[in-house]
PDB file of N, CA and C in Angstrom:
ATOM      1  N   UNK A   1       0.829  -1.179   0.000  1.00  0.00           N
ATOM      2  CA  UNK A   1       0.000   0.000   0.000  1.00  0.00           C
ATOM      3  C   UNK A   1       0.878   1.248   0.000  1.00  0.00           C
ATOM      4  N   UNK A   2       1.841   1.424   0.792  1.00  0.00           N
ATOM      5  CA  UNK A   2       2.416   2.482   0.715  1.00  0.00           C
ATOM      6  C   UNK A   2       4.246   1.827   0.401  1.00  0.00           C
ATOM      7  N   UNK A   3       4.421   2.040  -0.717  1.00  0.00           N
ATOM      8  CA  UNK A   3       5.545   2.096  -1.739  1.00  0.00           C
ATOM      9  C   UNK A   3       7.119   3.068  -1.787  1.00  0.00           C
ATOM     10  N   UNK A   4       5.946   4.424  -1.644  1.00  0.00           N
ATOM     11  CA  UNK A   4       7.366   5.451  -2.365  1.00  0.00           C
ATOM     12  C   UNK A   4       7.677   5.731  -0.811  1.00  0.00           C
ATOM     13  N   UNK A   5       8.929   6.336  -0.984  1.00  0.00           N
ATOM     14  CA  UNK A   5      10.107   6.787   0.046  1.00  0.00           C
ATOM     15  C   UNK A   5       9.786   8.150   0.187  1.00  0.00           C
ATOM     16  N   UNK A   6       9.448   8.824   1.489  1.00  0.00           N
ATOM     17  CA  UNK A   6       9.141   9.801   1.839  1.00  0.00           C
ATOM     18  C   UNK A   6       7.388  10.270   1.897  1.00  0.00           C
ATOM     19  N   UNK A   7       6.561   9.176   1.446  1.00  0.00           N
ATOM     20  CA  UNK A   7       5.195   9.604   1.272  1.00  0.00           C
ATOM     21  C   UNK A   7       4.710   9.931   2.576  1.00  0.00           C
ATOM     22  N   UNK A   8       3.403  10.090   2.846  1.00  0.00           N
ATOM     23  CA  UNK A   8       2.629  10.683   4.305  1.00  0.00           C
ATOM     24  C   UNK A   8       2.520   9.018   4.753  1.00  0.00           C
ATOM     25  N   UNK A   9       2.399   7.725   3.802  1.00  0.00           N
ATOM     26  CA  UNK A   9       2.047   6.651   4.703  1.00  0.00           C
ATOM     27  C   UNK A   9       2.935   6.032   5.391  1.00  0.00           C
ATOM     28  N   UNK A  10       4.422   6.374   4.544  1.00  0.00           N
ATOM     29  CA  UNK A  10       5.506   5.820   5.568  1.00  0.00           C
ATOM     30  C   UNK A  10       5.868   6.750   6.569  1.00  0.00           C
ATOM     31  N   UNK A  11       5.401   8.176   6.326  1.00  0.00           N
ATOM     32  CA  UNK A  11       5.995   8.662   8.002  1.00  0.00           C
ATOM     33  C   UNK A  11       4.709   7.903   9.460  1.00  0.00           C
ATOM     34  N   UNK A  12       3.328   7.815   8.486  1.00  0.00           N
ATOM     35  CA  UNK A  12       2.519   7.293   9.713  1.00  0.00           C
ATOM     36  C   UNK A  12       2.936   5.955  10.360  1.00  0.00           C
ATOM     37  N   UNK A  13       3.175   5.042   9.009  1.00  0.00           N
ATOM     38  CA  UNK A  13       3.740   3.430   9.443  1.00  0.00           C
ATOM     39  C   UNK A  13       4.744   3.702  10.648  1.00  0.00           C
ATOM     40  N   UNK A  14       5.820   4.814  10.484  1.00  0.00           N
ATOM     41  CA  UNK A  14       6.738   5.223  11.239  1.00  0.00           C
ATOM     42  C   UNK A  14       6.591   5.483  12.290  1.00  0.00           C
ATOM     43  N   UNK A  15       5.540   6.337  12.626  1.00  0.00           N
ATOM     44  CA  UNK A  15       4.988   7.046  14.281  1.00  0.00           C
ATOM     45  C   UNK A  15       4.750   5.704  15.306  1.00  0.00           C
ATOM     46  N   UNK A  16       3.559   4.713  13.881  1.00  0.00           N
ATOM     47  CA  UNK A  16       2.943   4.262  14.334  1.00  0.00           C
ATOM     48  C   UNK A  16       3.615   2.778  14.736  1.00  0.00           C
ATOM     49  N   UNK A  17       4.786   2.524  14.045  1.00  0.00           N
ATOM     50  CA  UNK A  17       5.912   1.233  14.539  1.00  0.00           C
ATOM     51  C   UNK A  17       6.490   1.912  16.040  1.00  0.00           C
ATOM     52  N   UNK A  18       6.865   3.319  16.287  1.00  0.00           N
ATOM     53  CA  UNK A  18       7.490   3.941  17.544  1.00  0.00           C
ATOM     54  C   UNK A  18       6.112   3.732  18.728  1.00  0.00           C
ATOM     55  N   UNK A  19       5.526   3.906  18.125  1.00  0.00           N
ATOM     56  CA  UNK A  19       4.480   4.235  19.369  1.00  0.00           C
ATOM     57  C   UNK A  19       3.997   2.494  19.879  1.00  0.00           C
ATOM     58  N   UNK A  20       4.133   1.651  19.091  1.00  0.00           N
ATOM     59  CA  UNK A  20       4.230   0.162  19.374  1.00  0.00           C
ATOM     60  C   UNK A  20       5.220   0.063  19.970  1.00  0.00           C
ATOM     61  N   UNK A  21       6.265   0.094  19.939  1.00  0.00           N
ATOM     62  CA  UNK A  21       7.737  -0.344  20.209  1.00  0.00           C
ATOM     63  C   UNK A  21       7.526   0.284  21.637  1.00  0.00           C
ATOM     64  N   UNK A  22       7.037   1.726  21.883  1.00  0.00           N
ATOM     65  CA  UNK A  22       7.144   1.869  23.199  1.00  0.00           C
ATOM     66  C   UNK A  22       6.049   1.490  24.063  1.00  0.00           C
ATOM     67  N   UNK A  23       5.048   1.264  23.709  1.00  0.00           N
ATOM     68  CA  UNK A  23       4.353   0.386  24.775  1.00  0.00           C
ATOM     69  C   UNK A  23       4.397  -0.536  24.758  1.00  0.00           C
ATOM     70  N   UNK A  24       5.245  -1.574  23.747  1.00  0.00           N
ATOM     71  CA  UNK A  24       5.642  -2.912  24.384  1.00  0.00           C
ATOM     72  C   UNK A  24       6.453  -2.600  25.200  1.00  0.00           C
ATOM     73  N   UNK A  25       7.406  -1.791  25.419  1.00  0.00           N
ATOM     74  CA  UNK A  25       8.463  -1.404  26.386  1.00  0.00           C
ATOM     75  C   UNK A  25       7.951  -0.999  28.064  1.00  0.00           C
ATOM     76  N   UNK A  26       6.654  -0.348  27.670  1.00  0.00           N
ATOM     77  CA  UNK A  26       6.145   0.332  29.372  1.00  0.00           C
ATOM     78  C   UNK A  26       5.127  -1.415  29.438  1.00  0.00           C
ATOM     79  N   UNK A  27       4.857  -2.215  28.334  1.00  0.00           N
ATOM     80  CA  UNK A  27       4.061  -3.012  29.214  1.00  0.00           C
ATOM     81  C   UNK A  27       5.026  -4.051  29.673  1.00  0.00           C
ATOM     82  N   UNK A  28       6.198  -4.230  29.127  1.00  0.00           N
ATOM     83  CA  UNK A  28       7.142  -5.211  29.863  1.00  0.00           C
ATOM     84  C   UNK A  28       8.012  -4.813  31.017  1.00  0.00           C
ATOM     85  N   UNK A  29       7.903  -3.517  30.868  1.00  0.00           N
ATOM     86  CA  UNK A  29       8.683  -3.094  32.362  1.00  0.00           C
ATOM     87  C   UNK A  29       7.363  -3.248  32.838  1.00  0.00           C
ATOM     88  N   UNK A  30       5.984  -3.208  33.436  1.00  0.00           N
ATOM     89  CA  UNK A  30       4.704  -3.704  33.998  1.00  0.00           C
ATOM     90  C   UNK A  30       4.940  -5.206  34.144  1.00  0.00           C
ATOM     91  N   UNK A  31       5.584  -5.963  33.128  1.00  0.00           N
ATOM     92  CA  UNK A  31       5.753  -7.507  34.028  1.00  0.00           C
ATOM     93  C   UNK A  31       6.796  -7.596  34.515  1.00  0.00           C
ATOM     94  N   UNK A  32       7.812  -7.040  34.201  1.00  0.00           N
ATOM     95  CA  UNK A  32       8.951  -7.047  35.604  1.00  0.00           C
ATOM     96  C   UNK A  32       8.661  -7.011  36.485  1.00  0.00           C
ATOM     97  N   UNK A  33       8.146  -5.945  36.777  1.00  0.00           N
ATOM     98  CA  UNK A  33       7.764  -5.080  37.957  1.00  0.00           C
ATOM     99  C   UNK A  33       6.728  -6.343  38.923  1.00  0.00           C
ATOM    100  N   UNK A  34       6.003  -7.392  38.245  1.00  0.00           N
ATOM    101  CA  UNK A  34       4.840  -8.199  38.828  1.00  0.00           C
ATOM    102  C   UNK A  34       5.933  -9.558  39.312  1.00  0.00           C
ATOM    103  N   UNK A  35       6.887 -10.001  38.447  1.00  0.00           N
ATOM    104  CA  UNK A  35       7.649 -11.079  38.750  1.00  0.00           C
ATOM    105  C   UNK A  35       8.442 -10.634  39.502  1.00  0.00           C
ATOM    106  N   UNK A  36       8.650 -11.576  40.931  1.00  0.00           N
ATOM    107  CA  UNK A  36       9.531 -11.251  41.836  1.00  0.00           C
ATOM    108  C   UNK A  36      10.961 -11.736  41.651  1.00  0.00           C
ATOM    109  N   UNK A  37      11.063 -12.300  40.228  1.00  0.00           N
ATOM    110  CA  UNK A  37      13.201 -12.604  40.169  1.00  0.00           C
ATOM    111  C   UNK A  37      14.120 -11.032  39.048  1.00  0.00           C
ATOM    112  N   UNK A  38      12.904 -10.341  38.817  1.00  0.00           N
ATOM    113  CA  UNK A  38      12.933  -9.069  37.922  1.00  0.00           C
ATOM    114  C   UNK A  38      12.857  -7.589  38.568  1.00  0.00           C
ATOM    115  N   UNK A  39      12.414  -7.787  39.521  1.00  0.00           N
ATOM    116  CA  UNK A  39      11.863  -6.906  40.659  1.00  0.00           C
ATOM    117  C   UNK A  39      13.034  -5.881  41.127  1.00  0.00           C
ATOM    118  N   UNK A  40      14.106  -6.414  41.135  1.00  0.00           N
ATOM    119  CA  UNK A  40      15.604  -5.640  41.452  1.00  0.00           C
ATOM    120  C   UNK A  40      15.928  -5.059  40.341  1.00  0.00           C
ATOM    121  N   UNK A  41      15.637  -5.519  38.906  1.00  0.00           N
ATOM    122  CA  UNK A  41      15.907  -4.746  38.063  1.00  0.00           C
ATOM    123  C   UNK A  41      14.826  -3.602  38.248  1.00  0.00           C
ATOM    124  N   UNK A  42      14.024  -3.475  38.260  1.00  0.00           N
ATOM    125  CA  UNK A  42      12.687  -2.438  38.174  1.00  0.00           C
ATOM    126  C   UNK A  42      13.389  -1.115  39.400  1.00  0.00           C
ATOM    127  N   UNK A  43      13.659  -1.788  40.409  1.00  0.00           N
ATOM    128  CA  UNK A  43      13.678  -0.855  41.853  1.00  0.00           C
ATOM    129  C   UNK A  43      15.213  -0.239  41.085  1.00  0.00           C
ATOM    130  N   UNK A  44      16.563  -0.900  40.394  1.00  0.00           N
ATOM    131  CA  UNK A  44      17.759  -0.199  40.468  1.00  0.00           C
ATOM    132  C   UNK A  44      17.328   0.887  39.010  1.00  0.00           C
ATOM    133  N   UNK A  45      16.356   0.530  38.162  1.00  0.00           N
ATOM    134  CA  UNK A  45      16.016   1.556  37.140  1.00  0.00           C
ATOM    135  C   UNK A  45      15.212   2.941  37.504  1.00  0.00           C
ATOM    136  N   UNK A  46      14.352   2.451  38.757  1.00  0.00           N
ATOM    137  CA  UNK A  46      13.881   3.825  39.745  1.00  0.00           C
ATOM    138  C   UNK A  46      14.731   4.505  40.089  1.00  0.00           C
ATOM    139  N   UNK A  47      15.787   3.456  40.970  1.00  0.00           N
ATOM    140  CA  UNK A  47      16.343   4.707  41.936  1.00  0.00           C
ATOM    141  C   UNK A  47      17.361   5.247  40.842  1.00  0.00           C
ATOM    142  N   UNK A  48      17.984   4.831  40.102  1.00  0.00           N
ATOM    143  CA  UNK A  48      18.947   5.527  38.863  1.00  0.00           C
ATOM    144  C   UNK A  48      18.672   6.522  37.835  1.00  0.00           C
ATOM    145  N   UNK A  49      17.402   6.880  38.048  1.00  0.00           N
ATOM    146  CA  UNK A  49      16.915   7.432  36.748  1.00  0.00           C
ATOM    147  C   UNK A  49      17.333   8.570  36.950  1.00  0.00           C
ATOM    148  N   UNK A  50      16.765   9.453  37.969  1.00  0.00           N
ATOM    149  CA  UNK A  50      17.058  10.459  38.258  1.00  0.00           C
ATOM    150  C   UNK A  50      18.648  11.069  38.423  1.00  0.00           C
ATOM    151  N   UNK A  51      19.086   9.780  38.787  1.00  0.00           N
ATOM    152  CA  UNK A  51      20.598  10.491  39.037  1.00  0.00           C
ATOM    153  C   UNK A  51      21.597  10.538  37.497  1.00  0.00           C
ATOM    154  N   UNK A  52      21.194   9.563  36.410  1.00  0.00           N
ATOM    155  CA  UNK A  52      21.652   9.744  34.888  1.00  0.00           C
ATOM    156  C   UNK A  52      20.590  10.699  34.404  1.00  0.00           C
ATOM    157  N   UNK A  53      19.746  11.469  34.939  1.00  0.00           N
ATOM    158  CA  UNK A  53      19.145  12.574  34.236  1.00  0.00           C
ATOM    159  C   UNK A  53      19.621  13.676  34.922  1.00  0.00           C
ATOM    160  N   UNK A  54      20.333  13.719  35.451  1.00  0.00           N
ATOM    161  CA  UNK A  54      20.746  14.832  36.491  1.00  0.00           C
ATOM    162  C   UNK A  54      22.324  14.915  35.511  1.00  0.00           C
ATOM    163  N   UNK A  55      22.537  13.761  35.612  1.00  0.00           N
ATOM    164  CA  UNK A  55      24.040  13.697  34.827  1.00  0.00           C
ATOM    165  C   UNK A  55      24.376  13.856  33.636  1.00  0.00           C
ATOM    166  N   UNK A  56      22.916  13.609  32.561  1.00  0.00           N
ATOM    167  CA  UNK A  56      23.143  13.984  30.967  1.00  0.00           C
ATOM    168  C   UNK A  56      22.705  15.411  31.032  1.00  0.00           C
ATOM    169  N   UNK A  57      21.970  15.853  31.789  1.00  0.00           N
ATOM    170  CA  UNK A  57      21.968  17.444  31.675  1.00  0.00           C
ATOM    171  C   UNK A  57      23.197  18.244  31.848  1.00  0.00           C
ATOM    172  N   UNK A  58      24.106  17.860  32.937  1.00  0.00           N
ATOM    173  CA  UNK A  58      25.311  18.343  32.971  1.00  0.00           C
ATOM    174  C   UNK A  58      25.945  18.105  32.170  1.00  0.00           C
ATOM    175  N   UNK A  59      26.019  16.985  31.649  1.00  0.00           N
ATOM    176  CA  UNK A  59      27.501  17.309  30.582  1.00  0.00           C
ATOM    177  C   UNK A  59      27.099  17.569  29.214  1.00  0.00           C
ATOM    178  N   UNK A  60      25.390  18.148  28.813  1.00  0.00           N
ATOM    179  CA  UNK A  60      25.164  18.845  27.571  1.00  0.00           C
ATOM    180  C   UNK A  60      25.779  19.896  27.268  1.00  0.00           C
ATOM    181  N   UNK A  61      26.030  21.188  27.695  1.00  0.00           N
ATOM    182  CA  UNK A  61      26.614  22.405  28.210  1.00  0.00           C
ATOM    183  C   UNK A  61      28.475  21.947  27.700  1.00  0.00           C
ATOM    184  N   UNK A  62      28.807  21.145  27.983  1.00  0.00           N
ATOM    185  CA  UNK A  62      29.986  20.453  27.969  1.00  0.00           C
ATOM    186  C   UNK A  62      30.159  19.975  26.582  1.00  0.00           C
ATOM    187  N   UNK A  63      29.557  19.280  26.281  1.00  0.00           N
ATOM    188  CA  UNK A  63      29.623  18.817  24.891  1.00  0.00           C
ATOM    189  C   UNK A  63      29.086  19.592  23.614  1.00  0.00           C
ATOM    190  N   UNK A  64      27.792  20.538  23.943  1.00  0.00           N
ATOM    191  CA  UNK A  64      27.837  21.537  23.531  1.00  0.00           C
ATOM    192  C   UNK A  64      28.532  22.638  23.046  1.00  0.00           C
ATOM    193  N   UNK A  65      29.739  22.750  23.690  1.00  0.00           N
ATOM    194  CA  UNK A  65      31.003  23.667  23.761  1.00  0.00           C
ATOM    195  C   UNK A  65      32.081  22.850  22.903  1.00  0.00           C
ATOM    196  N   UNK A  66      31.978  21.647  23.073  1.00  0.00           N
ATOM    197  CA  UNK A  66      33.077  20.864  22.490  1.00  0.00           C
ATOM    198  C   UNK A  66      32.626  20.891  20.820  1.00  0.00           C
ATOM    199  N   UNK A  67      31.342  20.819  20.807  1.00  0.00           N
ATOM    200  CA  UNK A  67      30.643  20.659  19.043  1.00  0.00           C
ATOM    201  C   UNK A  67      31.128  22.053  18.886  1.00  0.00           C
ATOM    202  N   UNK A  68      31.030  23.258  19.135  1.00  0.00           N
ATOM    203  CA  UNK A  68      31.298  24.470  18.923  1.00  0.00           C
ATOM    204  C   UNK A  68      32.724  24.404  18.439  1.00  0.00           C
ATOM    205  N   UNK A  69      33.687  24.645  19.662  1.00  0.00           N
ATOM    206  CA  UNK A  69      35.338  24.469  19.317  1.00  0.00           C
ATOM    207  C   UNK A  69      35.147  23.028  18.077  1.00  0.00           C
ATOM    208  N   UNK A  70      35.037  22.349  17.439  1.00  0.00           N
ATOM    209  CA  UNK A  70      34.690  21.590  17.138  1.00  0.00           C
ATOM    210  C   UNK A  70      34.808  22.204  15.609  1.00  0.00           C
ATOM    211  N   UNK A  71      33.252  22.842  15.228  1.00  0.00           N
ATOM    212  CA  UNK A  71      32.638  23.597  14.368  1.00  0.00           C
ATOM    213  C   UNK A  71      33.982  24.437  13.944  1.00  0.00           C
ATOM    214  N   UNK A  72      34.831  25.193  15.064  1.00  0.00           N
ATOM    215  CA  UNK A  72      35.345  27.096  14.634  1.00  0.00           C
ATOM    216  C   UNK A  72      36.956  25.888  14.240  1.00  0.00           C
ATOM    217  N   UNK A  73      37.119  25.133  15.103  1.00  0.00           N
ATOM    218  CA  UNK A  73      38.374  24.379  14.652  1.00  0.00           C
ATOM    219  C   UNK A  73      38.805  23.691  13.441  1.00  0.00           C
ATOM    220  N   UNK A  74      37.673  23.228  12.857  1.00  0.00           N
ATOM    221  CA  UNK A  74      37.991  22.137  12.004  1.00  0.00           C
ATOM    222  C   UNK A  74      36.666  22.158  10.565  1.00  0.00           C
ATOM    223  N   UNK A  75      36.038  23.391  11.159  1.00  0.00           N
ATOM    224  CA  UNK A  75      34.715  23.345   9.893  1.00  0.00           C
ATOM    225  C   UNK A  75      35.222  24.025   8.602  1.00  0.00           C
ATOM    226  N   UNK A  76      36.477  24.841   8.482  1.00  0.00           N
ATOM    227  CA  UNK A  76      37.038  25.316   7.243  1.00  0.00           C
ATOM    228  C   UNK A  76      37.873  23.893   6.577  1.00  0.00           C
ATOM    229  N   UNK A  77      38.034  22.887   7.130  1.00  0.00           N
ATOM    230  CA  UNK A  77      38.838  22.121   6.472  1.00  0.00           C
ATOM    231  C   UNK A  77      37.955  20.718   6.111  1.00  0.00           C
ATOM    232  N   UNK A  78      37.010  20.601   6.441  1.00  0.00           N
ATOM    233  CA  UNK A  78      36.377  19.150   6.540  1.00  0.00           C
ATOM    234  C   UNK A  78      34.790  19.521   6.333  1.00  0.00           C
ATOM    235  N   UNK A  79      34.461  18.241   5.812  1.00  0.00           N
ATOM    236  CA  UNK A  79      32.633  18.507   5.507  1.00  0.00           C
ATOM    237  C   UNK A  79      32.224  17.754   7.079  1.00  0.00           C
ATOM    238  N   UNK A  80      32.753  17.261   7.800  1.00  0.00           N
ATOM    239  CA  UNK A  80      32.342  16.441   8.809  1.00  0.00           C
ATOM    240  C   UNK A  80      31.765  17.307   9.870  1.00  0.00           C
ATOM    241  N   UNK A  81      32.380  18.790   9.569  1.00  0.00           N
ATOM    242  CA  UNK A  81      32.275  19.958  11.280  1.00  0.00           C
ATOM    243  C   UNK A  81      31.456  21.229  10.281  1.00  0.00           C
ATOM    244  N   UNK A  82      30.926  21.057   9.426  1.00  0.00           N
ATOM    245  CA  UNK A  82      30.175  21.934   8.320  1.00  0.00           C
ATOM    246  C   UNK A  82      28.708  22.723   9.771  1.00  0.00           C
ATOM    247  N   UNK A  83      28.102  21.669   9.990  1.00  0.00           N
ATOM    248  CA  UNK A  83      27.195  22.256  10.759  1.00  0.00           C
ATOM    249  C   UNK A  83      27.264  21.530  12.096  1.00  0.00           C
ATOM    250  N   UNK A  84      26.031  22.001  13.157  1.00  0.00           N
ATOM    251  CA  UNK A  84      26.576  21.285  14.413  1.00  0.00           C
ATOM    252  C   UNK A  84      25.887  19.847  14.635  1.00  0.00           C
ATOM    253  N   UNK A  85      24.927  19.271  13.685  1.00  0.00           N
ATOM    254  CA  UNK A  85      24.831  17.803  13.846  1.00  0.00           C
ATOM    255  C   UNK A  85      25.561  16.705  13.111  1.00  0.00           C
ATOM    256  N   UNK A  86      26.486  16.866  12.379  1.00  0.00           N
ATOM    257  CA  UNK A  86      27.384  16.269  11.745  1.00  0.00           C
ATOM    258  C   UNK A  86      28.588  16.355  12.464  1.00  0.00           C
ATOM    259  N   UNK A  87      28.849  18.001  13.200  1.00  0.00           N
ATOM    260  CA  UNK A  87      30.179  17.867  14.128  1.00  0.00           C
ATOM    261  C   UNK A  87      29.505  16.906  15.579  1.00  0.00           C
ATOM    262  N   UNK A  88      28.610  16.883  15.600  1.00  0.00           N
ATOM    263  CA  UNK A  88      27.662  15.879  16.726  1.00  0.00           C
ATOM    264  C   UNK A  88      28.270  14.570  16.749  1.00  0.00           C
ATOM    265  N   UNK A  89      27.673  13.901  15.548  1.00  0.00           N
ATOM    266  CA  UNK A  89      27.699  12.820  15.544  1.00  0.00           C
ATOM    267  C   UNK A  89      29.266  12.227  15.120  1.00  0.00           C
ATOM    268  N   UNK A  90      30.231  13.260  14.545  1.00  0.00           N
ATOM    269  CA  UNK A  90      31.516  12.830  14.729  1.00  0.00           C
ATOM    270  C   UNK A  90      32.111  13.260  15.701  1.00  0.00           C
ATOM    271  N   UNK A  91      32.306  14.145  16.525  1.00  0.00           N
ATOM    272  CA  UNK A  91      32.661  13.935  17.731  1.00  0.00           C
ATOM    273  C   UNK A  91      32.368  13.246  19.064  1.00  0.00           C
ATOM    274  N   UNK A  92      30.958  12.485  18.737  1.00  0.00           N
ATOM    275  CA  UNK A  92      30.080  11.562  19.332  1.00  0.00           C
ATOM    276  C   UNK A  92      30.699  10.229  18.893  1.00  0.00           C
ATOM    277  N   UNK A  93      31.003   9.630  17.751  1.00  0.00           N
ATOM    278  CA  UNK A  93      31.775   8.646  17.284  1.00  0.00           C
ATOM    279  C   UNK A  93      33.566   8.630  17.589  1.00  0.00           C
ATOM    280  N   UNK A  94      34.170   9.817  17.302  1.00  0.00           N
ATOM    281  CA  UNK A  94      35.441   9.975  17.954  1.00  0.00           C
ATOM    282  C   UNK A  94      35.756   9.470  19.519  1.00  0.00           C
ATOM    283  N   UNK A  95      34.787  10.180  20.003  1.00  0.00           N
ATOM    284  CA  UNK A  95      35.152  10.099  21.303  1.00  0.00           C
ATOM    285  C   UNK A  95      34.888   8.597  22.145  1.00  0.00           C
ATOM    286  N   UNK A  96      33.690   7.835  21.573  1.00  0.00           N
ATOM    287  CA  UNK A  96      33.545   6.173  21.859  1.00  0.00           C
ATOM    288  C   UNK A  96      34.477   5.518  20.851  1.00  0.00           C
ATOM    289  N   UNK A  97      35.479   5.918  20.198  1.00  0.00           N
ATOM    290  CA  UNK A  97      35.923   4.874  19.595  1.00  0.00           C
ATOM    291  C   UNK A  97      35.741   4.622  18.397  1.00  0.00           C
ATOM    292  N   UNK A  98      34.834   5.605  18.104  1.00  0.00           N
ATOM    293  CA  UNK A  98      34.357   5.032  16.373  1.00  0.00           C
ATOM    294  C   UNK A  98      34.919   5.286  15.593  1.00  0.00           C
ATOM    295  N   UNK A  99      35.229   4.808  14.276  1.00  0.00           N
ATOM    296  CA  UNK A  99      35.923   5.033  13.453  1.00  0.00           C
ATOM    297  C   UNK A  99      35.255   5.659  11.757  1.00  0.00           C
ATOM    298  N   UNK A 100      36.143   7.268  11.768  1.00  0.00           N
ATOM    299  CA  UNK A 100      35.408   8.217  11.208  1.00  0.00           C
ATOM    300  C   UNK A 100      36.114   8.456  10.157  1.00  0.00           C
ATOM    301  N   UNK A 101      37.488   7.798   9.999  1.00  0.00           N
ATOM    302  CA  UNK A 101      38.365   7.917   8.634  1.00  0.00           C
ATOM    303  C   UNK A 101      37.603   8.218   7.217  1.00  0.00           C
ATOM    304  N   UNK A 102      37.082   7.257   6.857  1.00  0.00           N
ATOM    305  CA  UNK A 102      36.262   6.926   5.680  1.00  0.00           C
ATOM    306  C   UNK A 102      35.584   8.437   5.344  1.00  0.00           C
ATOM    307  N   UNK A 103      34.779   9.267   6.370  1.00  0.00           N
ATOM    308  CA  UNK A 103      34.368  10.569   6.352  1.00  0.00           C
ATOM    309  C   UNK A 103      35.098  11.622   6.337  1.00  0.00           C
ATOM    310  N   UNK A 104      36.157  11.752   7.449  1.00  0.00           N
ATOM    311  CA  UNK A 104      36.914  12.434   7.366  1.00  0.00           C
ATOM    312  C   UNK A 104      38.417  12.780   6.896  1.00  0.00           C
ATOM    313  N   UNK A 105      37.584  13.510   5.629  1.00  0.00           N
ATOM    314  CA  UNK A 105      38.826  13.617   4.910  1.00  0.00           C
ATOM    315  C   UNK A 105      39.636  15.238   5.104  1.00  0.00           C
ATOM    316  N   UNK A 106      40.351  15.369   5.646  1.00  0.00           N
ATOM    317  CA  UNK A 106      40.662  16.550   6.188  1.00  0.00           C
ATOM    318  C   UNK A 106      41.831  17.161   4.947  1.00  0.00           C
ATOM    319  N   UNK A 107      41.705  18.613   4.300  1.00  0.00           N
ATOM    320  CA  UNK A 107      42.199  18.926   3.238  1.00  0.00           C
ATOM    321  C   UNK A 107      42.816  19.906   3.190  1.00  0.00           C
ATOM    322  N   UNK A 108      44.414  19.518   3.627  1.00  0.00           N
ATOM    323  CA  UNK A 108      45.514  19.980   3.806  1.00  0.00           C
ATOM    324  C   UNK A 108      45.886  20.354   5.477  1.00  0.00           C
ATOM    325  N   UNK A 109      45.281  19.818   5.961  1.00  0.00           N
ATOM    326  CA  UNK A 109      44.910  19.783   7.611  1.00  0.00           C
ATOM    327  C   UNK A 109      46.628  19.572   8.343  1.00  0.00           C
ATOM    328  N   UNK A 110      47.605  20.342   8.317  1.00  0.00           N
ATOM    329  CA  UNK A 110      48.523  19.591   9.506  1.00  0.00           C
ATOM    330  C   UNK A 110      48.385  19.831  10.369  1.00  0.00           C
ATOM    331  N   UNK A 111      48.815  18.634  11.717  1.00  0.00           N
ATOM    332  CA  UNK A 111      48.620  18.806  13.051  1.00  0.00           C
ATOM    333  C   UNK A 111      49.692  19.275  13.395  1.00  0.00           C
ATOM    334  N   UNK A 112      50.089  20.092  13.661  1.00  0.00           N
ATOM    335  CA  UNK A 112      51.335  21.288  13.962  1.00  0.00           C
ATOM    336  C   UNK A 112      51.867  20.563  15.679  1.00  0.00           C
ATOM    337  N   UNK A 113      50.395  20.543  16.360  1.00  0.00           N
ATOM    338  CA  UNK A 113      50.856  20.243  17.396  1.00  0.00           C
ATOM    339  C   UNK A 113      51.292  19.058  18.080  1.00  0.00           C
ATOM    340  N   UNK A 114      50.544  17.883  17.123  1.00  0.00           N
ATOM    341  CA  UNK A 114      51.417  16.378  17.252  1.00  0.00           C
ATOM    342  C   UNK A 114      52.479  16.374  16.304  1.00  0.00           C
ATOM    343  N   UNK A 115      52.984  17.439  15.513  1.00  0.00           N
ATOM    344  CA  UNK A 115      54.690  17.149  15.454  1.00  0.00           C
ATOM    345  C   UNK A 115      55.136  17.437  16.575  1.00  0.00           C
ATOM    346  N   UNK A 116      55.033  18.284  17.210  1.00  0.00           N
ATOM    347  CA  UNK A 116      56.260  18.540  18.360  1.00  0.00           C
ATOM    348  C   UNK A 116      56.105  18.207  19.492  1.00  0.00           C
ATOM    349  N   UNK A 117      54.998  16.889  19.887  1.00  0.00           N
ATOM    350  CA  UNK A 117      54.723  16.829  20.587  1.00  0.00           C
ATOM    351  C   UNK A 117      55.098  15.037  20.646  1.00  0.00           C
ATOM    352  N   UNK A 118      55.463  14.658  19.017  1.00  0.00           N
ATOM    353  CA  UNK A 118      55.769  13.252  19.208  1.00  0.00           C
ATOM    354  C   UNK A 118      57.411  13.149  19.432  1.00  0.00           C
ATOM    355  N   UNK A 119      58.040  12.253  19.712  1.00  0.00           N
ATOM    356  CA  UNK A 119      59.410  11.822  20.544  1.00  0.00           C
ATOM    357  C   UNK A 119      59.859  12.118  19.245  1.00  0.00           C
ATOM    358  N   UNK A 120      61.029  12.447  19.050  1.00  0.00           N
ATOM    359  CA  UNK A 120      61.901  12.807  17.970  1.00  0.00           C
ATOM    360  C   UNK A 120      63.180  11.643  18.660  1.00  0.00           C
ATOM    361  N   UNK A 121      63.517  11.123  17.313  1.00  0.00           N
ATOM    362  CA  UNK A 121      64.342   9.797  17.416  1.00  0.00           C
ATOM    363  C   UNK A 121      65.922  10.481  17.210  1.00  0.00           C
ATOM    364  N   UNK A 122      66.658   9.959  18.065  1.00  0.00           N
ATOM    365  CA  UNK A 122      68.153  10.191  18.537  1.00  0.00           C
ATOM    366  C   UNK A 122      68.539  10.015  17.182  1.00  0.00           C
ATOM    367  N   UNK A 123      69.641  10.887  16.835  1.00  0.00           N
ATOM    368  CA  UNK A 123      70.672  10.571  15.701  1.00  0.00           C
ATOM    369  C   UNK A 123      71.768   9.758  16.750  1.00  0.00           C
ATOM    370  N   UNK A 124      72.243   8.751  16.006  1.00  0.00           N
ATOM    371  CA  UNK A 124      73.292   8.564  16.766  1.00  0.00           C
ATOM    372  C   UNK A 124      74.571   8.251  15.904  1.00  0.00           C
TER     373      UNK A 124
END
């Protein structure tokens, strides 16, 4: 029924797969919560919530600043830091580990400051 890419029926299919997905989610945390070998998971997701929402608010402000320096550092040389959800999601991938080579192609970029900062080998 609904075919093309971008029509009004695949954004509804879309809402309407999210809005499934999350009440299977609130009705299975509801049977945790009833089985008593699950029950510790339920009580350590209460008492934690608040304290990782306390904690991703703080370090938005933080990372926020980092996408910025981010953006003014490296957005004249690379399409990766062009705007701030692309410098997002690569400095979001940098920083876990991910590997961003393939994207970032940096054009004529030297790091001035890891020359003089790597060991320079003895003449002997």
């Amino acid at each position: 029924v609904y075919k093309r890419q971008g029509s009004a029926y695949v954004d509804i299919a879309r809402v309407l797969l999210g809005a499934g997905c999350f009440s299977e989610c609130v009705s299975m945390t509801k049977y945790l919560e009833y089985n008593q070998k699950f029950y510790t998971l339920i009580l350590s997701l209460k008492f934690s919530f608040l304290k990782n929402v306390r904690f991703v608010i703080s370090v938005v402000p933080i990372f926020f600043g980092f996408c910025l320096c981010g953006i003014v550092a490296f957005g004249p040389y690379t399409d990766s830091f062009l705007d701030l959800d692309s410098t997002a999601v690569t400095l979001f991938a940098l920083l876990n580990g991910g590997i961003k080579t393939t994207k970032f192609n940096l054009k004529g970029l030297k790091f001035v400051l890891f020359k003089y900062l790597r060991k320079k080998k003895k003449k002997i």
